[in-house]
Protein backbone atom coordinates (compact mmCIF):
# COMPACT_ATOMS: atom_id res chain seq x y z
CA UNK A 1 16.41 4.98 -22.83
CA UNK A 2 16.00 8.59 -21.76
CA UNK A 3 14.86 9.83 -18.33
CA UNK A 4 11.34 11.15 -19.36
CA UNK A 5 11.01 7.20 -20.92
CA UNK A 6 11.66 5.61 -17.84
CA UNK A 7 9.85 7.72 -15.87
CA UNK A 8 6.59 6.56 -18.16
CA UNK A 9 7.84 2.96 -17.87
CA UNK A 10 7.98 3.64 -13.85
CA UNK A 11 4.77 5.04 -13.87
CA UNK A 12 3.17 2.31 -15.59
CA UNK A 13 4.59 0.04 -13.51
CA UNK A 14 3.16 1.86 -9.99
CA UNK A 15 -0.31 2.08 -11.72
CA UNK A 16 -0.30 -1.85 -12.93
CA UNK A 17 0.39 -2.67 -8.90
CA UNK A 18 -2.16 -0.17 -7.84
CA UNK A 19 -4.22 -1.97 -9.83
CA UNK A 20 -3.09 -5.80 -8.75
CA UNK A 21 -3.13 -4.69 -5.29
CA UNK A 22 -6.82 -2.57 -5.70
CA UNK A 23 -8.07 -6.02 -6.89
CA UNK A 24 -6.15 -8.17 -4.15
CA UNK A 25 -8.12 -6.19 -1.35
CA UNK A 26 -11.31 -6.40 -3.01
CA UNK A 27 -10.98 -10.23 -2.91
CA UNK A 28 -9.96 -10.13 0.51
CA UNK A 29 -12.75 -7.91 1.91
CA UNK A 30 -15.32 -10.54 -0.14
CA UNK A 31 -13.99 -13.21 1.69
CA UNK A 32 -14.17 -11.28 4.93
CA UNK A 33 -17.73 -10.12 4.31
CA UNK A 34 -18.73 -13.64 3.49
CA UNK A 35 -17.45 -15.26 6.80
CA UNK A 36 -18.68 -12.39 8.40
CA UNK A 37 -22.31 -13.26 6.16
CA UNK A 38 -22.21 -17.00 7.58
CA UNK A 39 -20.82 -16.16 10.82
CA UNK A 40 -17.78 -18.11 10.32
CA UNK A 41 -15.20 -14.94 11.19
CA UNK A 42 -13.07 -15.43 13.84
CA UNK A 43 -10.24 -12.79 14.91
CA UNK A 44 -7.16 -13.42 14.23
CA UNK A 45 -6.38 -11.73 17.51
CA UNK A 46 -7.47 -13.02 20.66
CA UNK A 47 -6.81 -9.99 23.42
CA UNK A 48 -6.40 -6.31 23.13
CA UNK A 49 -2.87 -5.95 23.74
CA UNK A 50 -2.03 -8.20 20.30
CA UNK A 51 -4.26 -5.81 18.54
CA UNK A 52 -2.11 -3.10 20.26
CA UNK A 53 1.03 -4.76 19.36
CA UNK A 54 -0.23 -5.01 15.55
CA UNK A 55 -0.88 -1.32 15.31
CA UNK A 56 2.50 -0.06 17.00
CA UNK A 57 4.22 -2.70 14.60
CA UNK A 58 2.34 -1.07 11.69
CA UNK A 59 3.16 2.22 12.63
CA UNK A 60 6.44 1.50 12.56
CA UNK A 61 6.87 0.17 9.77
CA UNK A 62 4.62 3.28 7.52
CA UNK A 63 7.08 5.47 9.80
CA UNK A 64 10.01 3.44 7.97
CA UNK A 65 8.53 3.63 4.48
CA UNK A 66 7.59 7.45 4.46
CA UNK A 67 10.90 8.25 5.52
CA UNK A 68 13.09 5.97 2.42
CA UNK A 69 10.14 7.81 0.62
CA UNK A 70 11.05 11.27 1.59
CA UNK A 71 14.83 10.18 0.84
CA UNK A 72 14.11 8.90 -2.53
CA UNK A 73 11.61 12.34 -3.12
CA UNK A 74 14.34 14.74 -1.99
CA UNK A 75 17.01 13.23 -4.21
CA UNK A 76 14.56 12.86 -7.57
CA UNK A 77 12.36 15.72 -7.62
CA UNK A 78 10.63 14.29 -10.65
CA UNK A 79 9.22 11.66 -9.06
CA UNK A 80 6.22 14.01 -7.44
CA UNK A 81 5.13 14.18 -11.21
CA UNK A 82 4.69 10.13 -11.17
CA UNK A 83 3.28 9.69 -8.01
CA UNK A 84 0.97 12.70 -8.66
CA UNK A 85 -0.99 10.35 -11.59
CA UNK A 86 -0.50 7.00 -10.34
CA UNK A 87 -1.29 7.35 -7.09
CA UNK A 88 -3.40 10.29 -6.51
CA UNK A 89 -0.34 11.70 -4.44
């Protein structure tokens, strides 16, 4: 297998997730809309700091993935190419 054919094979693989996980948050804001519809939503969080807590936590954790990103970016340059057409990069 060359490099340009697994590069296409990578690529198809980012865009089939995109479009798993497109369809998997679609679902979930139904189901959200719904409750919220029927007034059966409740919040998963019941003070401010927890909702705090969540968003440092998330923050981290995009902080941690953009930077294995950047290390995986700087050592393929190719890979700009892939991300460029699957995900809109």
């Amino acid at each position: 297998m060359t490099q340009q054919n697994y590069y296409e094979l990578l690529a198809k693989k980012i865009e089939k997730q995109k479009a798993i996980y497109s369809t998997s948050v679609l679902q979930n804001q139904q189901q959200l809309f719904n409750e919220i519809a029927t007034n059966q939503f409740r919040s998963q969080f019941q003070e401010d700091q927890q909702i705090q807590q969540f968003v440092e936590e998330s923050k981290a954790k995009n902080r941690m993935i953009e930077e294995v990103l950047d290390k995986i970016r700087s050592e393929n340059p190719d890979l700009d190419v892939i991300l460029s057409k699957c995900l809109e990069w």
